[in-house]
N, C-alpha and C. Protein backbone atom coordinates (compact mmCIF):
# COMPACT_ATOMS: atom_id res chain seq x y z
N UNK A 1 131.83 94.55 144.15
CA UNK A 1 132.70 93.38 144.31
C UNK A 1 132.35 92.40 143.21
N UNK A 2 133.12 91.91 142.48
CA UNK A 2 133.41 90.92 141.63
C UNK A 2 132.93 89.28 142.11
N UNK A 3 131.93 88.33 141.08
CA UNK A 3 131.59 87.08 142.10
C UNK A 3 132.86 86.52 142.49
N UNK A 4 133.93 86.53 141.53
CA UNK A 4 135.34 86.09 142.25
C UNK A 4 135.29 86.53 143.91
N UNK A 5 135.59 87.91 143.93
CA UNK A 5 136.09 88.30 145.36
C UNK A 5 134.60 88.17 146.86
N UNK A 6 132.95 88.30 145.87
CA UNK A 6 132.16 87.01 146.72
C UNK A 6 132.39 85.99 147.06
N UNK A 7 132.72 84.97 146.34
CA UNK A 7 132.70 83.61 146.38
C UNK A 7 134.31 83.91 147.28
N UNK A 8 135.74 84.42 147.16
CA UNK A 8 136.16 84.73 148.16
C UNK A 8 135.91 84.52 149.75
N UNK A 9 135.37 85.72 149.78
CA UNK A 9 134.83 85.98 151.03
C UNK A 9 133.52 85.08 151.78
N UNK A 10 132.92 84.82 150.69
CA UNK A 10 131.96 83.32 151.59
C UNK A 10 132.85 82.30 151.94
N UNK A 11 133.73 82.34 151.49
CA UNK A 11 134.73 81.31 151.45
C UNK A 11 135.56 81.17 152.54
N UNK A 12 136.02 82.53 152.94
CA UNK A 12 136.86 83.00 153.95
C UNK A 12 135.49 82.83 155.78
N UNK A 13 135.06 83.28 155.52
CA UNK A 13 133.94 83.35 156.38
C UNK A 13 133.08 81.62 156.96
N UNK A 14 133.05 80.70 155.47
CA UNK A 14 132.59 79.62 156.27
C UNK A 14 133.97 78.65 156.48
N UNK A 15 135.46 79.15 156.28
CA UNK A 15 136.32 78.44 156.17
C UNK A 15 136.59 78.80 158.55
N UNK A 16 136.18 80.27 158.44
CA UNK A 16 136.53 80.52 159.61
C UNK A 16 135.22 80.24 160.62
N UNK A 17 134.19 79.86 160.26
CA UNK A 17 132.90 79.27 161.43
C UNK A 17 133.00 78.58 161.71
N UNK A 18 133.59 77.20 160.49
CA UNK A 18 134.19 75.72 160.56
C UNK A 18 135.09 75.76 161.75
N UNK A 19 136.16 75.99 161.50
CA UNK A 19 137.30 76.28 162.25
C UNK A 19 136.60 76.64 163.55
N UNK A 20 136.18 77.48 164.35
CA UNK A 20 135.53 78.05 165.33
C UNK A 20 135.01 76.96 166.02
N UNK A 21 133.60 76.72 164.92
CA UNK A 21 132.93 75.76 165.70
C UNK A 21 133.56 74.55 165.91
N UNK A 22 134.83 74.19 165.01
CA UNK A 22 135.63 72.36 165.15
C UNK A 22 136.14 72.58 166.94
N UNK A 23 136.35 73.76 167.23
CA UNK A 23 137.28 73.63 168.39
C UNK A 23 136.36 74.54 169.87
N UNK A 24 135.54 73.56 170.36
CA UNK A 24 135.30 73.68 171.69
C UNK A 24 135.85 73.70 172.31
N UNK A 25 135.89 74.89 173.48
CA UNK A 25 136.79 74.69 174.93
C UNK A 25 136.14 73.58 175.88
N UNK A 26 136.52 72.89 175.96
CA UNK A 26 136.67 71.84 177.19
C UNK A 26 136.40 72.47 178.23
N UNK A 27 135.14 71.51 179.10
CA UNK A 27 134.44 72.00 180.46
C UNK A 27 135.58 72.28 181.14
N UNK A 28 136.46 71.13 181.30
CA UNK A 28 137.52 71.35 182.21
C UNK A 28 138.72 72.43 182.25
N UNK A 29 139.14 72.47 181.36
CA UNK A 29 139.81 73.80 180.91
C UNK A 29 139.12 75.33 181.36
N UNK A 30 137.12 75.54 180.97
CA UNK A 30 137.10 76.36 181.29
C UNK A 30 136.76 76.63 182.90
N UNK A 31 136.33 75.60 183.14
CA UNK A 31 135.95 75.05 185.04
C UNK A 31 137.30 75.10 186.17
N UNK A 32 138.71 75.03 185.56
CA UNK A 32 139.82 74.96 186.05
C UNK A 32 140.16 76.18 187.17
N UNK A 33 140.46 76.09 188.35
CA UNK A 33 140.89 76.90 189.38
C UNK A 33 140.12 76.91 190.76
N UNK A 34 140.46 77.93 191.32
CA UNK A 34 140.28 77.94 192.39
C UNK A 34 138.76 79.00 192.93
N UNK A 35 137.85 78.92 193.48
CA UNK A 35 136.66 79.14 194.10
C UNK A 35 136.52 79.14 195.33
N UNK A 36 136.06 81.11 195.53
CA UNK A 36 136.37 80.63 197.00
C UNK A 36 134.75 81.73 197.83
N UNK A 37 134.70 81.51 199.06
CA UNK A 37 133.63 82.47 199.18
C UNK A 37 134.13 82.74 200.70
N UNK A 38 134.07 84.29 201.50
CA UNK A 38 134.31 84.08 203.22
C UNK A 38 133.08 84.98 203.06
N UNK A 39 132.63 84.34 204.58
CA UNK A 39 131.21 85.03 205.27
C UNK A 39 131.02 84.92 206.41
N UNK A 40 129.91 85.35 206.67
CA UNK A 40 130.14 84.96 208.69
C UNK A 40 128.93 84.23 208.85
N UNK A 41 129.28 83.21 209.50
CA UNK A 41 128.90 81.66 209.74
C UNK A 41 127.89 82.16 211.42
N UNK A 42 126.90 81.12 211.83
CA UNK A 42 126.58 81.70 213.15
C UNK A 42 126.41 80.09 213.98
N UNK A 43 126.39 79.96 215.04
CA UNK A 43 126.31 78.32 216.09
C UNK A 43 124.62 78.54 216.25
N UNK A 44 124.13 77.71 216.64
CA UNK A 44 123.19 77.86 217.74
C UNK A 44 122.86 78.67 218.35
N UNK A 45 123.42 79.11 219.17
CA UNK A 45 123.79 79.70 220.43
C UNK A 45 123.94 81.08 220.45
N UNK A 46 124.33 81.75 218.70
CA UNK A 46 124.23 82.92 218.18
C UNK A 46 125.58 83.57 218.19
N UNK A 47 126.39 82.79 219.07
CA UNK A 47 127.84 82.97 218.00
C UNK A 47 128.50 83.00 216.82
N UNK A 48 128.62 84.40 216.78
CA UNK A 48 128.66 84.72 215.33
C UNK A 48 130.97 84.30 214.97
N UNK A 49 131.05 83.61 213.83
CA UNK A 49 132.12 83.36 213.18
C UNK A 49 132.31 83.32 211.86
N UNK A 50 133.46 83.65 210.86
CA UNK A 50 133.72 83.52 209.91
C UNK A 50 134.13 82.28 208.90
N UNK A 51 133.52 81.88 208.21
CA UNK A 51 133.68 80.65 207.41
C UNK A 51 133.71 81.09 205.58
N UNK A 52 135.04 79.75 205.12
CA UNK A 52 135.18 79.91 203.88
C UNK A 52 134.78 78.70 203.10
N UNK A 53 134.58 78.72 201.81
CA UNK A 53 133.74 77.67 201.27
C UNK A 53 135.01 77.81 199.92
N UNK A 54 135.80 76.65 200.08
CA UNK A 54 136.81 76.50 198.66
C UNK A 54 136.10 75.25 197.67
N UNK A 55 136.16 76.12 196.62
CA UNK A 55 135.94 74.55 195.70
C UNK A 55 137.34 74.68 194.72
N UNK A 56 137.62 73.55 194.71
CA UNK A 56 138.81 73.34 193.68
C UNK A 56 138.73 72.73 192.55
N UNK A 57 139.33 72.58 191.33
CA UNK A 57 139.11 72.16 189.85
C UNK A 57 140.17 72.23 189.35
N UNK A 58 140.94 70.60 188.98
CA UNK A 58 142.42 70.55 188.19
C UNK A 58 142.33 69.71 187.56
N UNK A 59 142.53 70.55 186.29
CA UNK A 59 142.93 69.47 185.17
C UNK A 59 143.58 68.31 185.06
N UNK A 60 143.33 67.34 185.25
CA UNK A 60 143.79 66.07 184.95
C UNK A 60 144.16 65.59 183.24
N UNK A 61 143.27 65.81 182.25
CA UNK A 61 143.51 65.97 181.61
C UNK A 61 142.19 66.47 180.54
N UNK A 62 141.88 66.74 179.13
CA UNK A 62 140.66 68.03 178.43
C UNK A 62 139.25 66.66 179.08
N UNK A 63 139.57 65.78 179.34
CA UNK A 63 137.56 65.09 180.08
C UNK A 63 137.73 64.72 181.23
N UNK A 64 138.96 65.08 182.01
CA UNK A 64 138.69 64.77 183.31
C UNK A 64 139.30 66.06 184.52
N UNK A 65 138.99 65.98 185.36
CA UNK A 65 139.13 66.96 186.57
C UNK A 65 139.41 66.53 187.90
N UNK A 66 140.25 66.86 188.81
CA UNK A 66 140.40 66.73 190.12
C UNK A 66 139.24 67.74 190.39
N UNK A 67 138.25 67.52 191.12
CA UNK A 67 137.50 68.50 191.57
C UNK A 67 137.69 67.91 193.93
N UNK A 68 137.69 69.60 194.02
CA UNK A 68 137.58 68.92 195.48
C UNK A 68 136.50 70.48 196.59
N UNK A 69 135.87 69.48 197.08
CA UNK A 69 134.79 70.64 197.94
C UNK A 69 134.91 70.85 199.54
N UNK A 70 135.31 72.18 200.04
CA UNK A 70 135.39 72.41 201.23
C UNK A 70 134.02 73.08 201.89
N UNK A 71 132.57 72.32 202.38
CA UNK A 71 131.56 73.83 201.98
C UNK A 71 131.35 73.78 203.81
N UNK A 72 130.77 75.21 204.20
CA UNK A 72 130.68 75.19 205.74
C UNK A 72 128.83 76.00 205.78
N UNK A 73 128.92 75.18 206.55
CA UNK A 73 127.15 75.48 206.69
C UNK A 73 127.10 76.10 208.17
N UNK A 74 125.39 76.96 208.43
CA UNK A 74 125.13 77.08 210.07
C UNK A 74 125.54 76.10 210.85
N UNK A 75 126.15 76.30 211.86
CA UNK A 75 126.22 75.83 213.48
C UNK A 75 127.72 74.52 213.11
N UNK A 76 128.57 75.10 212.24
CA UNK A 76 129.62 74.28 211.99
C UNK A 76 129.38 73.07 211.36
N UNK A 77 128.67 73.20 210.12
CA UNK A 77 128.08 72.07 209.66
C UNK A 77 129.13 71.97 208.54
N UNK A 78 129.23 70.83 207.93
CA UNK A 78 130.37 70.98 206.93
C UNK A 78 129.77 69.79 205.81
N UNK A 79 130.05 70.29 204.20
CA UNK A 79 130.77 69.25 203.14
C UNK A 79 131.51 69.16 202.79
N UNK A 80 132.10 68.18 202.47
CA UNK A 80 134.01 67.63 201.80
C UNK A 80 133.65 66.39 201.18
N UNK A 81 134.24 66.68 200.13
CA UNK A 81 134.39 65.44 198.71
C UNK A 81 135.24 66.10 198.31
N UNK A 82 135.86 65.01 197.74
CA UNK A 82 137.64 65.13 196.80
C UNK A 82 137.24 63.57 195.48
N UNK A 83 137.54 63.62 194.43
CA UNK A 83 137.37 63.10 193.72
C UNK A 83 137.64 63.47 192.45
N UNK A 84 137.59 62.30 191.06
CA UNK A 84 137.76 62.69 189.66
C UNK A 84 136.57 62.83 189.06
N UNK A 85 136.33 64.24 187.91
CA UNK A 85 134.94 64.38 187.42
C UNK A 85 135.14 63.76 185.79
N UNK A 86 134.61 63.50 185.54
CA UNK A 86 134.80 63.56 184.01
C UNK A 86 133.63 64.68 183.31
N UNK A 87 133.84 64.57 181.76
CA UNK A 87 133.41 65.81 181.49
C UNK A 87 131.77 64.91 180.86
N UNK A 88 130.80 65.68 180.97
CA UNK A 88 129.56 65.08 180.31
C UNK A 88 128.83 66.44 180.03
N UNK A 89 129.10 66.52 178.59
CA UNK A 89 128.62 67.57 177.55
C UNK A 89 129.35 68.64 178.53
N UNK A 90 128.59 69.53 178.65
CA UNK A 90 129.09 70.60 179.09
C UNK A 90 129.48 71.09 180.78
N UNK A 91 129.32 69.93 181.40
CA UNK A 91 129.73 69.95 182.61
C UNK A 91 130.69 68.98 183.31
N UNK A 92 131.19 68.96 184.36
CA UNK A 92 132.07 68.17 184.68
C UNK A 92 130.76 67.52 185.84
N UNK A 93 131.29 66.10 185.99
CA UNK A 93 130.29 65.27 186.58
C UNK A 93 131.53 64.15 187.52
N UNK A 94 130.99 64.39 188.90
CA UNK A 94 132.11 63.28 189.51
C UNK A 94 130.92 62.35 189.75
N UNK A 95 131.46 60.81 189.91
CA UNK A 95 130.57 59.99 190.26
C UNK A 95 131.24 59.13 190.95
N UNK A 96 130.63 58.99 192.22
CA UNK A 96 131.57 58.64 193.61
C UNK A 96 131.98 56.46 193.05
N UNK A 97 133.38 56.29 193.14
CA UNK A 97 133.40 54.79 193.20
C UNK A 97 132.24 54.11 193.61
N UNK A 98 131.98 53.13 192.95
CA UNK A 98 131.37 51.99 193.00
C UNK A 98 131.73 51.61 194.66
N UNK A 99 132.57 51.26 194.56
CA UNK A 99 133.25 50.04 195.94
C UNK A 99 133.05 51.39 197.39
N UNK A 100 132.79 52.63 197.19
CA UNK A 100 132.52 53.49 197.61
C UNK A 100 131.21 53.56 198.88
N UNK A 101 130.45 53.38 197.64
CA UNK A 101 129.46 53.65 197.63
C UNK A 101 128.01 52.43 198.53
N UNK A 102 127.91 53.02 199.74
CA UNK A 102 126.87 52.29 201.01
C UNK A 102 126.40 51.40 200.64
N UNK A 103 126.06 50.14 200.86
CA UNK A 103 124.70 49.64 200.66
C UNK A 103 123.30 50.25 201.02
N UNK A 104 122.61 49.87 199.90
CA UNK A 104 121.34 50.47 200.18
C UNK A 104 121.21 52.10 199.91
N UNK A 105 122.27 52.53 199.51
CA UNK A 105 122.38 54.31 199.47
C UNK A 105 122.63 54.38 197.72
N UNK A 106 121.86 55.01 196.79
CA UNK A 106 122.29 55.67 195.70
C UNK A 106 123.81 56.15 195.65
N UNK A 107 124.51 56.03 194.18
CA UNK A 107 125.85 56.32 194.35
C UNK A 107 125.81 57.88 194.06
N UNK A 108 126.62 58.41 194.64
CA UNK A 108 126.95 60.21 194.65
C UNK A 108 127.11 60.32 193.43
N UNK A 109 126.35 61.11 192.42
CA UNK A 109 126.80 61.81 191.17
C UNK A 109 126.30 63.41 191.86
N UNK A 110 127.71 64.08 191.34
CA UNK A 110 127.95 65.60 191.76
C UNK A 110 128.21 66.41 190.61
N UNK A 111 126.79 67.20 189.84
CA UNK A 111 127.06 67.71 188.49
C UNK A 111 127.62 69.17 188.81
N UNK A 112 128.99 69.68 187.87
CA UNK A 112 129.64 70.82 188.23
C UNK A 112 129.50 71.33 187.18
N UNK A 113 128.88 72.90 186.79
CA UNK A 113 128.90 73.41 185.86
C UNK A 113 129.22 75.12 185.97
N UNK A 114 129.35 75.59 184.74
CA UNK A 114 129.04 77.59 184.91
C UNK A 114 127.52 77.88 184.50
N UNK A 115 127.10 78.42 185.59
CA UNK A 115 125.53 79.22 184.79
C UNK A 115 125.89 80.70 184.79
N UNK A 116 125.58 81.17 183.98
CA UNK A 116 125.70 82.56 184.13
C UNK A 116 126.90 83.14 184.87
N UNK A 117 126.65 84.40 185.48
CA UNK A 117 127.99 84.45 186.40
C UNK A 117 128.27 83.36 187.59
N UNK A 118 127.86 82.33 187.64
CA UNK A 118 127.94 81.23 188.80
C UNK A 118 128.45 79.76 188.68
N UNK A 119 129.00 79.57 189.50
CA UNK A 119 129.68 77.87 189.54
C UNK A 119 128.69 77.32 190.17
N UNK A 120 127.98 76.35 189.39
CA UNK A 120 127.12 75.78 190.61
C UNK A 120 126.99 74.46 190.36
N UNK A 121 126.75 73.73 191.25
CA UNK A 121 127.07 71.95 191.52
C UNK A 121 125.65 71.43 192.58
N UNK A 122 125.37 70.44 191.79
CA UNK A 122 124.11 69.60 192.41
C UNK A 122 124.31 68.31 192.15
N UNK A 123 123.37 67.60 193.41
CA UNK A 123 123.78 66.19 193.59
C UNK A 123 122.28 65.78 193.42
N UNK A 124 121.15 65.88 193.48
CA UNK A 124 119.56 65.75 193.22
C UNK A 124 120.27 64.74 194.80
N UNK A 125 120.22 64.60 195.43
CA UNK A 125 120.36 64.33 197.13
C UNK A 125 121.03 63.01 197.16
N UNK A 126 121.98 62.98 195.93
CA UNK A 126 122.71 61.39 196.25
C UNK A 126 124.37 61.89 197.02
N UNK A 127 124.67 62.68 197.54
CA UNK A 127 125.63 63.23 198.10
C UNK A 127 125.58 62.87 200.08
N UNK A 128 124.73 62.88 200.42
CA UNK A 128 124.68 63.40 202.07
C UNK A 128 125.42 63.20 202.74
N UNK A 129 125.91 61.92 202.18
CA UNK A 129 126.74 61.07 203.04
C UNK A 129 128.35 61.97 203.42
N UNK A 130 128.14 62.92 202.77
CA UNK A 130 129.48 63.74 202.80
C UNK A 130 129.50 64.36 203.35
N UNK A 131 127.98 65.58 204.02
CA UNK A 131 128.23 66.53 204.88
C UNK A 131 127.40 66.49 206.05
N UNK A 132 127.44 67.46 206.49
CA UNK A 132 126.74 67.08 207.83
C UNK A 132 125.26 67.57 208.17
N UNK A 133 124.94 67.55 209.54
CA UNK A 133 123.31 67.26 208.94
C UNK A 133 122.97 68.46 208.88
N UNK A 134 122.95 70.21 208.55
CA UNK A 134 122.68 70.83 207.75
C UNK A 134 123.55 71.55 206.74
N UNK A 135 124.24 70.40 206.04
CA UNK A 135 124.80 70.75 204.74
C UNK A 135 124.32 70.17 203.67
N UNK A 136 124.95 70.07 202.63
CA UNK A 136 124.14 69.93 201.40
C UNK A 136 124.88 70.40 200.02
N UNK A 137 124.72 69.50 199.06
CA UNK A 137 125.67 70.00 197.68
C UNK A 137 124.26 69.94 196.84
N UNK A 138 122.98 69.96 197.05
CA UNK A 138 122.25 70.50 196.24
C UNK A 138 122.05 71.89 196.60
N UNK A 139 121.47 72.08 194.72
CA UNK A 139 121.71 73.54 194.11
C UNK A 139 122.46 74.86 194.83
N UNK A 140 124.17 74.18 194.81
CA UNK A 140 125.08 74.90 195.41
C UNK A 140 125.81 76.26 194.43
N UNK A 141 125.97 77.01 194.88
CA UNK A 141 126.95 77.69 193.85
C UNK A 141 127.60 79.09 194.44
N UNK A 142 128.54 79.65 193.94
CA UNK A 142 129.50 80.68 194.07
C UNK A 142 129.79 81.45 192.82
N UNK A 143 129.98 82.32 193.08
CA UNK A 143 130.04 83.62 192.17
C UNK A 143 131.50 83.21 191.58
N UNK A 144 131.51 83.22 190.12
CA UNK A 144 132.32 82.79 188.74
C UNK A 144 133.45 83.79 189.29
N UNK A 145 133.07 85.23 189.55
CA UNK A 145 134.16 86.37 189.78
C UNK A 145 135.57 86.06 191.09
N UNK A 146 134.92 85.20 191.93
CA UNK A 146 135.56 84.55 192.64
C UNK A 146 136.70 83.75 192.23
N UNK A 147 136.87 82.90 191.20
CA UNK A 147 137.65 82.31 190.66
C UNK A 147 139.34 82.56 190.25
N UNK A 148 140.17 81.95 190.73
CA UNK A 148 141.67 82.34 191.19
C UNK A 148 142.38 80.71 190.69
N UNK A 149 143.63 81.35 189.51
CA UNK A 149 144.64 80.46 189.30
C UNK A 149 144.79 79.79 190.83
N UNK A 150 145.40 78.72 190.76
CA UNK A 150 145.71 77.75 192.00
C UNK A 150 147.15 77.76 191.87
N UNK A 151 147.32 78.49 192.72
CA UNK A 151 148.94 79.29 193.26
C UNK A 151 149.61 78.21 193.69
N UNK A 152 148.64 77.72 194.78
CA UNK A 152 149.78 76.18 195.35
C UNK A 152 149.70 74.61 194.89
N UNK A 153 149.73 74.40 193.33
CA UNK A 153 149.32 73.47 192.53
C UNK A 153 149.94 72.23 192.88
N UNK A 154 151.33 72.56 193.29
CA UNK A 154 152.53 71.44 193.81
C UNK A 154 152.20 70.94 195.08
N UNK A 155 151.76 71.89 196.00
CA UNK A 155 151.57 71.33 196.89
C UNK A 155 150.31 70.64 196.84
N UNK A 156 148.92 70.96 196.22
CA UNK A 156 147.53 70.36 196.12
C UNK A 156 148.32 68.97 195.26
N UNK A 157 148.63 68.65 194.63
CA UNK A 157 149.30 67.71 193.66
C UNK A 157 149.55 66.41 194.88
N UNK A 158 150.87 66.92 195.44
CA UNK A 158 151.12 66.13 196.33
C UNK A 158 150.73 65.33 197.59
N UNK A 159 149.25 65.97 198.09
CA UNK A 159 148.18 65.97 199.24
C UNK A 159 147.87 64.52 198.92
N UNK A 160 147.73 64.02 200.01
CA UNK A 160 146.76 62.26 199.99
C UNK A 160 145.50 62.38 199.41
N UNK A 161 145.13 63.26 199.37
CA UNK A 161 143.65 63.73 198.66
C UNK A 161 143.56 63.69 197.11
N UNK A 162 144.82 63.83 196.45
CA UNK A 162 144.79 64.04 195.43
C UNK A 162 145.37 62.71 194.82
N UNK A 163 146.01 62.36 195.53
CA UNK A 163 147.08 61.03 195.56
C UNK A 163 145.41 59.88 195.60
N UNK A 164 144.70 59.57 196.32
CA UNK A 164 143.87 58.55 196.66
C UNK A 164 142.68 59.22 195.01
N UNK A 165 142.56 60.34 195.16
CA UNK A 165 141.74 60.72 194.27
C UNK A 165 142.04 60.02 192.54
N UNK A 166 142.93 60.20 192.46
CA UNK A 166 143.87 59.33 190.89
C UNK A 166 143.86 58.15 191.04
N UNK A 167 144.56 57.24 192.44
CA UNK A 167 144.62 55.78 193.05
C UNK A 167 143.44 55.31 192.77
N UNK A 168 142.07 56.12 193.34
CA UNK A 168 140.37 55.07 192.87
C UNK A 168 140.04 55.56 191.41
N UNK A 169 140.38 56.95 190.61
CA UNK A 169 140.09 57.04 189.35
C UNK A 169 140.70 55.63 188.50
N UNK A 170 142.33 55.75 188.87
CA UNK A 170 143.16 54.31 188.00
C UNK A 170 142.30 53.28 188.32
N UNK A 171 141.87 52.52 189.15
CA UNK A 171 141.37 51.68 190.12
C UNK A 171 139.86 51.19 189.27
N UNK A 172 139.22 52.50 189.18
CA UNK A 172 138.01 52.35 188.62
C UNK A 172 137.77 51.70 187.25
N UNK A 173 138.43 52.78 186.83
CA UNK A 173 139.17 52.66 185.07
C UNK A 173 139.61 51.32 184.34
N UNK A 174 140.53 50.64 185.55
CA UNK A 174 141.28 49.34 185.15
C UNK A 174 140.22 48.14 185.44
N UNK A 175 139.25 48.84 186.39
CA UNK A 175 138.09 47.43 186.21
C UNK A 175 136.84 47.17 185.05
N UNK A 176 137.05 48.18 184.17
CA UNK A 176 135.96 48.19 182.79
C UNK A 176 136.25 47.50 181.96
């Protein structure tokens, strides 16, 4: 090869790493859909039942996310949070309103990320207030393979959940 058709091809090669590396996928983009897990749940009492654990993730727009958590623990224990995440580096991060948030209680930050094959989300224990007393959104997670387009987008769209979820994001936003 000729240094012309070197200098070429170095050329071609750091013109295309540039390019590559200029354009990160967005947490949210790749975090987007639906998460789901069924298992069999047990009471007290040793009644055995089936329980599903949905987590949801919608683009709002490439740094922010509707994220929303359905999780079910032993003896009918439950977490639920609905809220906006924004993106921080490589994860999506919700951080519960201000005006929200107890006196005297740390405010909920809920970090959502992919490890490996896994979705997993931790609160280092500023969450509780959400589930019940043996639930928990620390070091939570569900298998990545799980993950499903969100079929009923119009209808999640339209839910008070999603509606109040945008209402305290605007809310928040307009007081900075």
């Amino acid at each position: 090869m000729t240094r012309a058709g070197i200098g070429i091809a170095i050329g071609l090669c750091l013109a295309s790493a540039v390019g590559s590396a200029a354009v990160a996928p967005s947490p949210v983009a790749a975090l987007a859909g639906q998460y789901s897990r069924h298992f069999q749940n047990q009471l007290v009492s040793g009644e055995a039942f089936f329980s599903d654990d949905i987590v949801e993730i919608v683009e709002i727009d490439p740094g922010h996310a509707y994220v929303n958590f359905d999780l079910n623990f032993y003896n009918g224990h439950t977490c639920g949070l609905y809220g906006i995440a924004a993106v921080d580096g490589g994860a999506l991060v919700y951080r519960e309103p201000a005006d929200k948030t107890l006196p005297g209680q740390e405010r909920c930050t809920l970090t959502i990320r992919r490890k490996g094959s896994r979705l997993t989300w931790d609160d280092g224990g500023t969450c509780q207030a959400y589930c019940g007393a043996r639930g928990s959104f620390g070091d939570g997670d569900i298998a990545w393979s799980s993950k499903r387009r969100i079929s009923y987008i119009a209808r999640l769209k339209s839910s008070s959940e999603y509606k109040q979820a945008l209402a305290e994001w605007h809310t928040e936003h307009a007081q900075r």
